[in-house]
C-alpha atoms as a PDB file:
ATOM      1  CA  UNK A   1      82.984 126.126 128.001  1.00  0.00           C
ATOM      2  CA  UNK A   2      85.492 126.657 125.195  1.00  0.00           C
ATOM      3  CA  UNK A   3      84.183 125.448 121.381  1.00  0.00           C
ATOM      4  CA  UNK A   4      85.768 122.225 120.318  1.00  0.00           C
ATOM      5  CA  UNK A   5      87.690 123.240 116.978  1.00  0.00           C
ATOM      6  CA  UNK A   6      87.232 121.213 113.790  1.00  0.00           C
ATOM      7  CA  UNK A   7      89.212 120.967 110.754  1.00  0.00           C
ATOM      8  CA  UNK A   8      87.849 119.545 107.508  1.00  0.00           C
ATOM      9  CA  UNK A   9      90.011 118.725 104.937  1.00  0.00           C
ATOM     10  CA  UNK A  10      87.655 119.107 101.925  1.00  0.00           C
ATOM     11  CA  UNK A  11      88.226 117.866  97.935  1.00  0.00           C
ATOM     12  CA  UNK A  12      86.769 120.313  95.760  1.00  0.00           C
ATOM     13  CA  UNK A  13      86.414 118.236  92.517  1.00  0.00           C
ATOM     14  CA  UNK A  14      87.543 119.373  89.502  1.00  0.00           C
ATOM     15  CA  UNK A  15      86.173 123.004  89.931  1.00  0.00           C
ATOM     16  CA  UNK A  16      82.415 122.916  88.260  1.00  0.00           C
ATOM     17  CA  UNK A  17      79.797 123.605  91.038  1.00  0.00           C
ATOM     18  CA  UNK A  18      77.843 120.285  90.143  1.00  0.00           C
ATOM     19  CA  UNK A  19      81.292 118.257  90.607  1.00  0.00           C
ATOM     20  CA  UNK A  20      81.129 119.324  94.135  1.00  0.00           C
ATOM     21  CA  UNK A  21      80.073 116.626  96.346  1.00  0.00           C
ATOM     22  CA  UNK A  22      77.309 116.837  99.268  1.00  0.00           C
ATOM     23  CA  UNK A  23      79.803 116.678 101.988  1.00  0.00           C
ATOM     24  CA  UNK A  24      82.165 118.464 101.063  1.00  0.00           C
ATOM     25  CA  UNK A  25      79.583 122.034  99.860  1.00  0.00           C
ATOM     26  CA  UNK A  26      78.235 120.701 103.743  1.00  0.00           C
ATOM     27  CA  UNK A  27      81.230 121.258 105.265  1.00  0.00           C
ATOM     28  CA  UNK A  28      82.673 124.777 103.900  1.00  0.00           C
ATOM     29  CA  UNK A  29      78.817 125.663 104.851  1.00  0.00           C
ATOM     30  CA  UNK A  30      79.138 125.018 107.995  1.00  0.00           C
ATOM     31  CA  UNK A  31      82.774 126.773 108.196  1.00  0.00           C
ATOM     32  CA  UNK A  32      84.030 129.480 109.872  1.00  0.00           C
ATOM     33  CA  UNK A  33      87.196 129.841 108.375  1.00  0.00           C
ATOM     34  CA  UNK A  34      87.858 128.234 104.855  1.00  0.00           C
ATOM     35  CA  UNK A  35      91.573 127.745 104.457  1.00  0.00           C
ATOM     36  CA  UNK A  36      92.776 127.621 100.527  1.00  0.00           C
ATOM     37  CA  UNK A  37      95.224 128.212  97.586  1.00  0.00           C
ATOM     38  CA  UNK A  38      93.659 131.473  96.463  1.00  0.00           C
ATOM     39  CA  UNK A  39      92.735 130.388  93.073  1.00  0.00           C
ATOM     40  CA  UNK A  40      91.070 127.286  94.971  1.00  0.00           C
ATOM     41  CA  UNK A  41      89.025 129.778  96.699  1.00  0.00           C
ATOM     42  CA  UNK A  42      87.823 131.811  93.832  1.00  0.00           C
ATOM     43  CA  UNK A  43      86.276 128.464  92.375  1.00  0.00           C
ATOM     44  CA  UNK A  44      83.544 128.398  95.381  1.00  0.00           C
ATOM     45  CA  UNK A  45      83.390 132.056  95.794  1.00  0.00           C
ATOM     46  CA  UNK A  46      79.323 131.770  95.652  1.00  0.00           C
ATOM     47  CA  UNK A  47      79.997 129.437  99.081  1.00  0.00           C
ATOM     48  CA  UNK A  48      82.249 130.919 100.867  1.00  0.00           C
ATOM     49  CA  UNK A  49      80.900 134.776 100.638  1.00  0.00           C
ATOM     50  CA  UNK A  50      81.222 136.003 104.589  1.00  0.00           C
ATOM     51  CA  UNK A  51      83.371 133.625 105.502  1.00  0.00           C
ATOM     52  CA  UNK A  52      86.678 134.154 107.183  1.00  0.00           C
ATOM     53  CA  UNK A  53      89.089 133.431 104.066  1.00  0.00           C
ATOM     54  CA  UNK A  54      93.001 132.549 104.505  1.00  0.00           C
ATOM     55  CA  UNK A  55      94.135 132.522 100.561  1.00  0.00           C
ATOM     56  CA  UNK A  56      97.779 131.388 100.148  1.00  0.00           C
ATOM     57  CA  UNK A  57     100.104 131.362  97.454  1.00  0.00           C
ATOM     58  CA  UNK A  58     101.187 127.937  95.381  1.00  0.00           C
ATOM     59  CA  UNK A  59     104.310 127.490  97.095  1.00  0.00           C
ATOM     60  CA  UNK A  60     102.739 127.593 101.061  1.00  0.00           C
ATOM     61  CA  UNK A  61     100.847 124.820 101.456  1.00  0.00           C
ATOM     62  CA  UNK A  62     102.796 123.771 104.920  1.00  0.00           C
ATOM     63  CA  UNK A  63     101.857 127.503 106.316  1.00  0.00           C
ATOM     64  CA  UNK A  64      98.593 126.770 105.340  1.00  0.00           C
ATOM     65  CA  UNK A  65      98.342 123.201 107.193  1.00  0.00           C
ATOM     66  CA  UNK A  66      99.724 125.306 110.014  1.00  0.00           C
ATOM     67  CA  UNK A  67      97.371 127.655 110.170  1.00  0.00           C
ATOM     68  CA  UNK A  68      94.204 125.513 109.568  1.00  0.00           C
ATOM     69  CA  UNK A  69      95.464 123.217 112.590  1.00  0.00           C
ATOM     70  CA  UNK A  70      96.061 126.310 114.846  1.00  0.00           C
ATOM     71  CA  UNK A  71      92.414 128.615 114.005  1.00  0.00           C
ATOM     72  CA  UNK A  72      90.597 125.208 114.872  1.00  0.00           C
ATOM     73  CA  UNK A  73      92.685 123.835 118.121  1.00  0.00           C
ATOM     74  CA  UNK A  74      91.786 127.309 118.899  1.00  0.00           C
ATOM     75  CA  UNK A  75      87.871 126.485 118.948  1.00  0.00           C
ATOM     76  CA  UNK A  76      86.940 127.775 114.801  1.00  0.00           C
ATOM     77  CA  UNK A  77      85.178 125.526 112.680  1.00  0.00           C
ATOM     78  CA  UNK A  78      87.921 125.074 109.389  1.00  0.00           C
ATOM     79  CA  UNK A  79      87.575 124.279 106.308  1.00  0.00           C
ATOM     80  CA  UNK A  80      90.743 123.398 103.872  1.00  0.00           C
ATOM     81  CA  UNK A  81      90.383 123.116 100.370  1.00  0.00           C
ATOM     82  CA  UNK A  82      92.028 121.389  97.881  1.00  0.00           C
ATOM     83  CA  UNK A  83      91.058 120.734  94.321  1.00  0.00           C
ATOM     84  CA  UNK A  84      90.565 117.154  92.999  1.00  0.00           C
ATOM     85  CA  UNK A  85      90.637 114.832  95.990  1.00  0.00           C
ATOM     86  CA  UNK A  86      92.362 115.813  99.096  1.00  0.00           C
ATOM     87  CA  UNK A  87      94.356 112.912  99.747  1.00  0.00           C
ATOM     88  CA  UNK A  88      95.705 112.432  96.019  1.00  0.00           C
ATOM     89  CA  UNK A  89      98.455 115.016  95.919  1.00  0.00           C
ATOM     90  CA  UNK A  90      96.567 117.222  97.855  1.00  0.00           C
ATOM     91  CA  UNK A  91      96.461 118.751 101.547  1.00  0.00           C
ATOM     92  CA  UNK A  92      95.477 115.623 103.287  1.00  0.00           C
ATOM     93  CA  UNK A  93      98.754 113.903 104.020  1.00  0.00           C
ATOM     94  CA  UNK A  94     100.412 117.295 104.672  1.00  0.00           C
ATOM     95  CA  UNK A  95      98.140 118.135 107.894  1.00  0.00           C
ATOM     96  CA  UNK A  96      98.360 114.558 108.737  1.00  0.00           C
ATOM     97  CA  UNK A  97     102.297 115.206 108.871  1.00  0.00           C
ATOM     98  CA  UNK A  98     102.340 118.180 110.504  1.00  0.00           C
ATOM     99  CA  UNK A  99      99.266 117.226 113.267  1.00  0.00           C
ATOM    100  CA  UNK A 100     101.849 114.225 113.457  1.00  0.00           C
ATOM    101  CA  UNK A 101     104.920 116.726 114.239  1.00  0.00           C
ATOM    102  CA  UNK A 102     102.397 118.406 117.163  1.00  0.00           C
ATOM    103  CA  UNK A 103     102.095 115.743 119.097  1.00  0.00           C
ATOM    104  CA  UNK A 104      98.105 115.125 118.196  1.00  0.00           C
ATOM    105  CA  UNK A 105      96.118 112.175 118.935  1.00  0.00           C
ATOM    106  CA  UNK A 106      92.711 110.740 117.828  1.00  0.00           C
ATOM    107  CA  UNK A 107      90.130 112.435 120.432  1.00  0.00           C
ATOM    108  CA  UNK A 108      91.811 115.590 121.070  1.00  0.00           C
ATOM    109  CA  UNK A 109      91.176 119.085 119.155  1.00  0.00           C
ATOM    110  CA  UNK A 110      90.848 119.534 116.780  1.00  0.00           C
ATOM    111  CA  UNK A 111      87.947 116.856 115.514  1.00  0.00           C
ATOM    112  CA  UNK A 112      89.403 115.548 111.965  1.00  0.00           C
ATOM    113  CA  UNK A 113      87.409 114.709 108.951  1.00  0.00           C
ATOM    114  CA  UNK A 114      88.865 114.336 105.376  1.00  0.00           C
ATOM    115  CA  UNK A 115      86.235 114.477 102.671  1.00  0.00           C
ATOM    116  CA  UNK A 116      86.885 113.019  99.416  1.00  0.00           C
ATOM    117  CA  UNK A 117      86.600 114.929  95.998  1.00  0.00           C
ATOM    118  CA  UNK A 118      86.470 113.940  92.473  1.00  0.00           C
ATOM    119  CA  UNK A 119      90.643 113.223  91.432  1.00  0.00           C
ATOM    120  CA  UNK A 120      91.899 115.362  87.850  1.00  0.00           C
ATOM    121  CA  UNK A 121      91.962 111.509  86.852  1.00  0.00           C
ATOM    122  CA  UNK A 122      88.142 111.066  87.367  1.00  0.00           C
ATOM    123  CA  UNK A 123      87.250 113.711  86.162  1.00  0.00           C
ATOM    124  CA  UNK A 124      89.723 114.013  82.667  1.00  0.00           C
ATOM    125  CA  UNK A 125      88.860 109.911  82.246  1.00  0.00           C
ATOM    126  CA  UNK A 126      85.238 110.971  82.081  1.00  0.00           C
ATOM    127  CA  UNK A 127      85.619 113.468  79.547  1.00  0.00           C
ATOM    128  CA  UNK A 128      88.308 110.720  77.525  1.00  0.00           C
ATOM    129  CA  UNK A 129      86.042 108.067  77.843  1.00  0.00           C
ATOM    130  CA  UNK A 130      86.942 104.920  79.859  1.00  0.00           C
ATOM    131  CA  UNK A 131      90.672 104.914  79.525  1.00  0.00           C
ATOM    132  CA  UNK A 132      90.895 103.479  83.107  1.00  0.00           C
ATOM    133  CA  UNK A 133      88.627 100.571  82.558  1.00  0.00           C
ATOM    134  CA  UNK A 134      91.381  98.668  83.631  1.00  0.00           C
ATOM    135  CA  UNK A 135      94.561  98.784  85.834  1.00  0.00           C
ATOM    136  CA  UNK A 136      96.591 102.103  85.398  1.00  0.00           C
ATOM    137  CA  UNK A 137      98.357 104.688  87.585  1.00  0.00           C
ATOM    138  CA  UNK A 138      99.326 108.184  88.585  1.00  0.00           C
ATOM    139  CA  UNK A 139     102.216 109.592  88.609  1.00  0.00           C
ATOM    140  CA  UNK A 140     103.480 113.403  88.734  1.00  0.00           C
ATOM    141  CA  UNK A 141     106.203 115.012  86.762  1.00  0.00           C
ATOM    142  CA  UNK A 142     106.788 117.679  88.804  1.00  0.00           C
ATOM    143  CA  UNK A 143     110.616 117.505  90.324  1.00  0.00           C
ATOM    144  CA  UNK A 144     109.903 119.969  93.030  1.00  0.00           C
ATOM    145  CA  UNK A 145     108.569 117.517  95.847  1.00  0.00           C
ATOM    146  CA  UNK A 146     110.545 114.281  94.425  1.00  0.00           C
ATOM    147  CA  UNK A 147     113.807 113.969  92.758  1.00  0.00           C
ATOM    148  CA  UNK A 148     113.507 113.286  88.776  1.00  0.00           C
ATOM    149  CA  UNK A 149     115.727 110.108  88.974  1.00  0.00           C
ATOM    150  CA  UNK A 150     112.992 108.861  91.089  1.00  0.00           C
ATOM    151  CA  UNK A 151     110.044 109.976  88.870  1.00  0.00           C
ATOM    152  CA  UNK A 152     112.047 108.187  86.052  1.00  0.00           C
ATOM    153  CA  UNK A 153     112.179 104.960  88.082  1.00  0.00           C
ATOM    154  CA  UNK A 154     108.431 104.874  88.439  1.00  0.00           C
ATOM    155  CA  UNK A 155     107.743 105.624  84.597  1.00  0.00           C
ATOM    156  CA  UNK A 156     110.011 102.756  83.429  1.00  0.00           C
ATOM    157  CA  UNK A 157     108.182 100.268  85.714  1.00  0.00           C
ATOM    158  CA  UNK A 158     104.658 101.573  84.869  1.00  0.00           C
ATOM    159  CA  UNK A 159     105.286 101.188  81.077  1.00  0.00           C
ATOM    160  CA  UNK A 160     106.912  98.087  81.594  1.00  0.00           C
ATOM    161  CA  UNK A 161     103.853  96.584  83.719  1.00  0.00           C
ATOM    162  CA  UNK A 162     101.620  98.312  80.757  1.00  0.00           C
ATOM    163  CA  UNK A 163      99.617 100.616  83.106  1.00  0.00           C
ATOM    164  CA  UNK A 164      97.800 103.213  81.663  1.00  0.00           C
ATOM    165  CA  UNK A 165      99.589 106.120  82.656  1.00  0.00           C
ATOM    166  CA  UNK A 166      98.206 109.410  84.174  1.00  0.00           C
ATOM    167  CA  UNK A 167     100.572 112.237  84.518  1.00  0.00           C
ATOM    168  CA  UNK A 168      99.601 115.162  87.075  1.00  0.00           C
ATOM    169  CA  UNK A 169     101.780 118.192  86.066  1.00  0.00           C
ATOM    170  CA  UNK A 170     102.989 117.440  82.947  1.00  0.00           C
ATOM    171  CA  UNK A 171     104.700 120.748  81.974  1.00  0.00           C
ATOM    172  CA  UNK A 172     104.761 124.272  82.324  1.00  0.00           C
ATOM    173  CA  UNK A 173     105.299 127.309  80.300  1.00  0.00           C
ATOM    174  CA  UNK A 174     109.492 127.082  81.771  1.00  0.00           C
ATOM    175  CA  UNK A 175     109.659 123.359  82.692  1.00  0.00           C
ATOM    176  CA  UNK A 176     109.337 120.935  79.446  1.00  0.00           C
ATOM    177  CA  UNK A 177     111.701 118.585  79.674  1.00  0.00           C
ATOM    178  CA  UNK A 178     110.210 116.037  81.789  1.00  0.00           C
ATOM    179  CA  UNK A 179     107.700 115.434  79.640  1.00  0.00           C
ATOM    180  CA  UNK A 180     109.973 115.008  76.794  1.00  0.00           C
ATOM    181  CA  UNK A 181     111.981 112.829  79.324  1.00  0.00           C
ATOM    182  CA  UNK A 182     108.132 110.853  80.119  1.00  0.00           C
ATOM    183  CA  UNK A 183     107.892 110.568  76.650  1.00  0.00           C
ATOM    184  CA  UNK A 184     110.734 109.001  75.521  1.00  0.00           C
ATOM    185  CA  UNK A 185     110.229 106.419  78.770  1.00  0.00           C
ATOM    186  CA  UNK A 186     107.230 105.659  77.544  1.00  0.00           C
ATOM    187  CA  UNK A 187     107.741 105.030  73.879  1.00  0.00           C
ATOM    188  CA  UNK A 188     110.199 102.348  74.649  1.00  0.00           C
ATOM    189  CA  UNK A 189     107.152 100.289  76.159  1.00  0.00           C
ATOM    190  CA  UNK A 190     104.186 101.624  73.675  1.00  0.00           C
ATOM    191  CA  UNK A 191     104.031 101.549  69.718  1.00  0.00           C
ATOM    192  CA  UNK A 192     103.783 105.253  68.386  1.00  0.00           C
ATOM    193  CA  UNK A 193      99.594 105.450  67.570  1.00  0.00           C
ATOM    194  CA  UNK A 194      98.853 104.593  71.018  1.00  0.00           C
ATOM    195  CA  UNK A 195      95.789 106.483  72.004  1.00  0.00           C
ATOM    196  CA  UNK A 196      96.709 109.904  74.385  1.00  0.00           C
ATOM    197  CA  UNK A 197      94.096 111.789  75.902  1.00  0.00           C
ATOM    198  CA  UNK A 198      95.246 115.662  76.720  1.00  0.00           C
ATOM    199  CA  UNK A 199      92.776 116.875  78.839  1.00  0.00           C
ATOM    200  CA  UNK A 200      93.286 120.896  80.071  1.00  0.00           C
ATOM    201  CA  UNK A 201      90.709 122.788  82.971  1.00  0.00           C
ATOM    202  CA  UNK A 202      88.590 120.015  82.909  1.00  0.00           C
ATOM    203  CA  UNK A 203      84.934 120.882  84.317  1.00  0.00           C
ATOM    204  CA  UNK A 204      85.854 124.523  84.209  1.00  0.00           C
ATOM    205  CA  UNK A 205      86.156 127.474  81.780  1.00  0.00           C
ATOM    206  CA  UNK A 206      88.018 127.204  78.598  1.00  0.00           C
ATOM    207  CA  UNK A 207      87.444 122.554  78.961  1.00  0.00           C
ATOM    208  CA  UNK A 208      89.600 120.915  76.043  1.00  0.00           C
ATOM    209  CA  UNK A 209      89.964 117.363  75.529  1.00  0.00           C
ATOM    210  CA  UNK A 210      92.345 116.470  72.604  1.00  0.00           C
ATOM    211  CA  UNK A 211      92.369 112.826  71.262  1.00  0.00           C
ATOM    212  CA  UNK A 212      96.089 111.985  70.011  1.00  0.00           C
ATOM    213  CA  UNK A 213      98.635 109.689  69.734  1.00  0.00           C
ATOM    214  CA  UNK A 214     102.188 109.159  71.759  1.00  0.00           C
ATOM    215  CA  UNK A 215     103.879 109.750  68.676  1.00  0.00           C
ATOM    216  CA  UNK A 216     102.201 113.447  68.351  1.00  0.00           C
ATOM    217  CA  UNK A 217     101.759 114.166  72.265  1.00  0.00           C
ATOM    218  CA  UNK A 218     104.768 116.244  72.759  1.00  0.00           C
ATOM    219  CA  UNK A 219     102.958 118.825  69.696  1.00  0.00           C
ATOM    220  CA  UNK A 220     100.032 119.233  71.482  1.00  0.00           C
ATOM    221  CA  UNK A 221      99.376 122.456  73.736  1.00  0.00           C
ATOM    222  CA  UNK A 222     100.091 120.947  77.462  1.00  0.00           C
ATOM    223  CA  UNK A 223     100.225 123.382  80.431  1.00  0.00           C
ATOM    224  CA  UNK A 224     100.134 123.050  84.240  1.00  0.00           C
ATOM    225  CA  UNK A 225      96.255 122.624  84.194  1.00  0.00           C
ATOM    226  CA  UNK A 226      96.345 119.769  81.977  1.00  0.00           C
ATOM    227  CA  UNK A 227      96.428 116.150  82.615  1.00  0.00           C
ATOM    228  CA  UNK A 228      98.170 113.411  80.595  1.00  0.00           C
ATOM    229  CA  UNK A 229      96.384 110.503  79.929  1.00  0.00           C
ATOM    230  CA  UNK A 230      98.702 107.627  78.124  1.00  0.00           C
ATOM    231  CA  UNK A 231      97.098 104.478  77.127  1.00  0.00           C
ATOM    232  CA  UNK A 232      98.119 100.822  77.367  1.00  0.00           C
ATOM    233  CA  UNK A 233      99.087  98.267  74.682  1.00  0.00           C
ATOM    234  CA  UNK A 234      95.340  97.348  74.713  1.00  0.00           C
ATOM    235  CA  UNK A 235      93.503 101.193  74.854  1.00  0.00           C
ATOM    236  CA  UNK A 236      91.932 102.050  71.408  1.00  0.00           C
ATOM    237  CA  UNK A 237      90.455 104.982  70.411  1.00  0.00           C
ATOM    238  CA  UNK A 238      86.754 105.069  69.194  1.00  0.00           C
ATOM    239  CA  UNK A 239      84.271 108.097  68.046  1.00  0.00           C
ATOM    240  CA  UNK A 240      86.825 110.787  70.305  1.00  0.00           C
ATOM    241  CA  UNK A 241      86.634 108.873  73.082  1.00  0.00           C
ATOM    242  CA  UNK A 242      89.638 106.946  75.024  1.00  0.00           C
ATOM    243  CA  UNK A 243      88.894 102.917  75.550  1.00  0.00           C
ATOM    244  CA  UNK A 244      90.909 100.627  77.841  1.00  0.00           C
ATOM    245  CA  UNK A 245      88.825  97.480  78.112  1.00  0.00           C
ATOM    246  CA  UNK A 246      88.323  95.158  81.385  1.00  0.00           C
ATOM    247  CA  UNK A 247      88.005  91.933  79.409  1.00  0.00           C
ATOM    248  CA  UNK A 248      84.268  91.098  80.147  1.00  0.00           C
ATOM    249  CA  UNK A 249      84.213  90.542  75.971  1.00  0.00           C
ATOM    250  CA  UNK A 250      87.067  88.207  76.694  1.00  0.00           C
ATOM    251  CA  UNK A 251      85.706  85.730  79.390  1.00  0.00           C
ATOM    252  CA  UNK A 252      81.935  86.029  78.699  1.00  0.00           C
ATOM    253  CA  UNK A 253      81.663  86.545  74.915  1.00  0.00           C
ATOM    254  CA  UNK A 254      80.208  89.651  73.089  1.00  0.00           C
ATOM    255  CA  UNK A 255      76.344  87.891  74.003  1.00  0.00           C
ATOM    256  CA  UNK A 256      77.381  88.000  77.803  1.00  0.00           C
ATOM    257  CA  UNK A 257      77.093  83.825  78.165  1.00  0.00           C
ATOM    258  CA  UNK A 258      80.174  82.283  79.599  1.00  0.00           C
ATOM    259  CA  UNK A 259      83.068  80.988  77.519  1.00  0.00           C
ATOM    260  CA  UNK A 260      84.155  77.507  77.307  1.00  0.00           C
ATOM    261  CA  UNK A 261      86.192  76.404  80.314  1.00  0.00           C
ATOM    262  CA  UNK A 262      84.644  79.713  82.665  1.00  0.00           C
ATOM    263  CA  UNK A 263      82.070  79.489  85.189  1.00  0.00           C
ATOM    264  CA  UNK A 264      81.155  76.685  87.648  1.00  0.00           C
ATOM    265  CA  UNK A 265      82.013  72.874  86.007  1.00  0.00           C
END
């Protein structure tokens, strides 16, 4: 009787070994193949020593999907990686497409898991503070996938519906401008000393977290490992750290007994 293949599609946090969740170290154990952007791989090299190892380049994550799908409906055990979480601009929704494409349906090979992972904005919040202690979103600026004009479109409603703002691939050593672009979006909906967290290789070698404002974020050192962390009108900065508050001060009072007006009559 032929093996019945299995792919897992496995977040690998933010790259520390300790950011790594149960699951996920569980199921590139229990892997045959481990299926990965090579410098992905090199992050859980201690795991995946004797392993059968696929390492891609940036640019081929569909012949990755590909061949994940094909070593497991062929009977391996798979494993492939992303960083962060899987499903947040990762490889999730890619093998979903292409599995899609193929004709597959729930029950046939391969069996499908996808296994969460700490996101770059879970893990670059933590080291900010609490800038998402309330209502924010994510949005990329790299053109490559999606065209700028829409990428615009998004950061003109999010500063307009005061989000705080995280943005995944702010810039690169060749590609600048749409951060600058970003930038100027964004001050049109924010005063100048609102608080900016720049956080670069968070949970891994060479960790910096700068504390700034949106008047001084486009001086700061910003690469394609850092994320972009833009406050709302109501973030403030306190002792380093990034603070976006819920409102429990608001509606309970600073002794935590309900306001006037709150609460049952």
């Amino acid at each position: 009787m032929t093996n019945r293949g299995t792919l897992a599609v496995v977040g690998l946090g933010p790259g520390a070994p300790d950011q790594l969740t149960p699951a996920a170290r569980a199921a590139i154990a229990g892997a045959d193949v481990v299926v990965g952007y090579r410098a992905y791989l090199e992050l859980v090299a201690p795991l995946v020593a004797g392993k059968k190892l696929v390492a891609g380049r940036m640019t081929g994550e569909l012949e990755r999907a590909r061949e994940a799908i094909a070593k497991a409906r062929a009977g391996a055990r798979v494993a492939l990686v992303s960083s962060g979480d899987a499903g947040v601009y990762g490889m999730a929704s890619l093998v979903l497409e292409v599995l899609r494409d193929e004709g597959w349906a729930r029950g046939e090979t391969p069996d499908l898991e996808i296994l969460p992972g700490v996101t770059a904005l879970a893990s670059c919040a933590s080291l900010a503070g609490a800038p998402l202690g309330h209502d924010f979103c994510a949005i990329s600026l790299s053109d490559l996938l999606t065209p700028w004009e829409v990428i615009a479109r998004r950061l003109e409603a999010a500063g307009a519906a005061d989000f705080v703002v995280v943005l995944y691939n702010p810039a690169s050593t060749r590609r600048r401008r749409p951060l600058e672009q970003a930038h100027a979006i964004l001050a049109r909906h924010r005063r100048g000393d609102t608080p900016v967290a720049v956080v670069t290789d968070a949970y891994r070698e060479g960790q910096r977290t700068v504390v700034t404002t949106l008047d001084r974020l486009l001086a700061a050192e910003i690469g394609m490992t850092t994320t972009v962390i833009v406050g709302s009108t109501r973030t403030f900065a306190f002792e380093g750290f990034l603070v976006t508050p819920r409102g429990y001060a608001e509606k309970y009072g600073r002794e935590g007994a309900g306001l006037a007006g709150e609460g049952a009559p």
